[in-house]
Protein backbone atom coordinates (compact mmCIF):
# COMPACT_ATOMS: atom_id res chain seq x y z
CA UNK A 1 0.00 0.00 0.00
CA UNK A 2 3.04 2.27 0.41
CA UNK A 3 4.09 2.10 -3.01
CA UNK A 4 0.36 2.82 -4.32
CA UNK A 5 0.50 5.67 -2.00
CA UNK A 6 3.47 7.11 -3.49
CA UNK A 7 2.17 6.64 -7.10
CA UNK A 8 3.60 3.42 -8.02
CA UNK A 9 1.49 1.35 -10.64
CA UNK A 10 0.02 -2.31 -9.39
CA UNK A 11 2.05 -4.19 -10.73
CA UNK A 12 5.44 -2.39 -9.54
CA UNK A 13 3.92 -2.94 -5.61
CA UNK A 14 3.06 -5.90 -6.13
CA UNK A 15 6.54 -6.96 -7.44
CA UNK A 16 8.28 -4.47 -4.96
CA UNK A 17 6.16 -6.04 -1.08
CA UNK A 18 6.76 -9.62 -2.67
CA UNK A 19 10.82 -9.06 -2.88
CA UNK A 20 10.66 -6.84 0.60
CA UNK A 21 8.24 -10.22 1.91
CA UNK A 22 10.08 -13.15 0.71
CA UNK A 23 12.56 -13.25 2.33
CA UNK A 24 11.32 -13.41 5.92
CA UNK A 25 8.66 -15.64 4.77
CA UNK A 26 10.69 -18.15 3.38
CA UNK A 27 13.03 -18.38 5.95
CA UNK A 28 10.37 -18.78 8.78
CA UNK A 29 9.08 -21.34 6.48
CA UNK A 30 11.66 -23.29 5.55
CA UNK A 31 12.50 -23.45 9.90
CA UNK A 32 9.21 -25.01 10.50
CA UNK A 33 9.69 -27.87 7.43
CA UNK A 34 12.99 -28.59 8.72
CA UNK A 35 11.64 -28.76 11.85
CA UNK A 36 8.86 -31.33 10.76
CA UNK A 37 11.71 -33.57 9.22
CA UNK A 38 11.71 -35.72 11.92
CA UNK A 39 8.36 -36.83 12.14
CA UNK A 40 8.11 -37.06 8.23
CA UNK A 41 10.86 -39.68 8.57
CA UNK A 42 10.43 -41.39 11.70
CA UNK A 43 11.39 -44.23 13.45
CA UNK A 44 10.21 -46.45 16.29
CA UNK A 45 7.13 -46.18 18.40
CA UNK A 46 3.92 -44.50 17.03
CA UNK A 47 5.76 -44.79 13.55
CA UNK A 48 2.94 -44.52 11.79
CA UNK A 49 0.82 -41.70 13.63
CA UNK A 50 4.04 -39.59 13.78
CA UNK A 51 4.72 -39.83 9.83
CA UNK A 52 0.65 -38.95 8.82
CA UNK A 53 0.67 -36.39 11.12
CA UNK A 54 4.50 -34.65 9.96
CA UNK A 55 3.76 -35.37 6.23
CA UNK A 56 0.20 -33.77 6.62
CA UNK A 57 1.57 -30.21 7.92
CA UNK A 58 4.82 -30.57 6.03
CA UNK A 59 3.13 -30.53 2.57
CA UNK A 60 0.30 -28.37 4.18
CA UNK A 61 2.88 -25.90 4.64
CA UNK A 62 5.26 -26.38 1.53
CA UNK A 63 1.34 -25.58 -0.31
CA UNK A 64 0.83 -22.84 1.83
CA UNK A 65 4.23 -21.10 1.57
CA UNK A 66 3.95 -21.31 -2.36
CA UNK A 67 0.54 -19.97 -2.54
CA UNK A 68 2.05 -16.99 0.00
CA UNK A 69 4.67 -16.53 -2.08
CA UNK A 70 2.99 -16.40 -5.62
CA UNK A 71 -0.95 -16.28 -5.02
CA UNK A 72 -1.04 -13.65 -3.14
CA UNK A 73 0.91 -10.83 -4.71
CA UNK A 74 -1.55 -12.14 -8.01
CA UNK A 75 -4.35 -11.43 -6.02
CA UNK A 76 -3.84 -8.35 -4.88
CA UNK A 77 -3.25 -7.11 -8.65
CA UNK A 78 -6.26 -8.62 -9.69
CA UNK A 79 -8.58 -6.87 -6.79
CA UNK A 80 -6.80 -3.65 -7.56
CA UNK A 81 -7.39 -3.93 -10.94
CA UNK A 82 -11.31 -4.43 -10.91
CA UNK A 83 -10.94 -2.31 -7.72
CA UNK A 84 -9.92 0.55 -11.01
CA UNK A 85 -12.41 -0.62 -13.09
CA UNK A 86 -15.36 0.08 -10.51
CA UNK A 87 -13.95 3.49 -10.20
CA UNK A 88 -13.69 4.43 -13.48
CA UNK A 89 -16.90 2.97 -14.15
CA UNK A 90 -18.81 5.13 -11.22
């Protein structure tokens, strides 16, 4: 919204809060996955409840972090866009 404010066009913010975003977001993402690793690929007791359960919020998140990533810069273009069109319209 800061870059709208200062005059940029849509698709500029979008591009410019997804590179000042990623970052952070992949990194706090890619600690919780890691973190999951060993119940994806465990061992022992509970084997079985501990792998559906790790693989379930490991691929969970791995969709979530790529929809962050890509779906939701998209989105905001697209709302801003008919966002323009309404205005222009009224």
């Amino acid at each position: 919204m800061d870059q709208r404010a200062r005059g940029a066009a849509v698709d500029e913010a979008a591009v410019a809060g997804a590179r000042m975003r990623i970052r952070p977001v992949l990194m706090t993402s890619l600690a919780f996955v890691l973190g999951l690793l060993p119940l994806v690929i465990a061992s022992g007791a509970a084997t079985l409840t501990r792998r559906d359960v790790g693989t379930a919020v490991f691929g969970g998140m791995i969709a979530a972090t790529s929809l962050g990533v890509f779906l939701i810069p998209l989105l905001y273009v697209v709302i801003e866009r008919m966002r323009a069109l309404r205005l222009r319209r009224a």
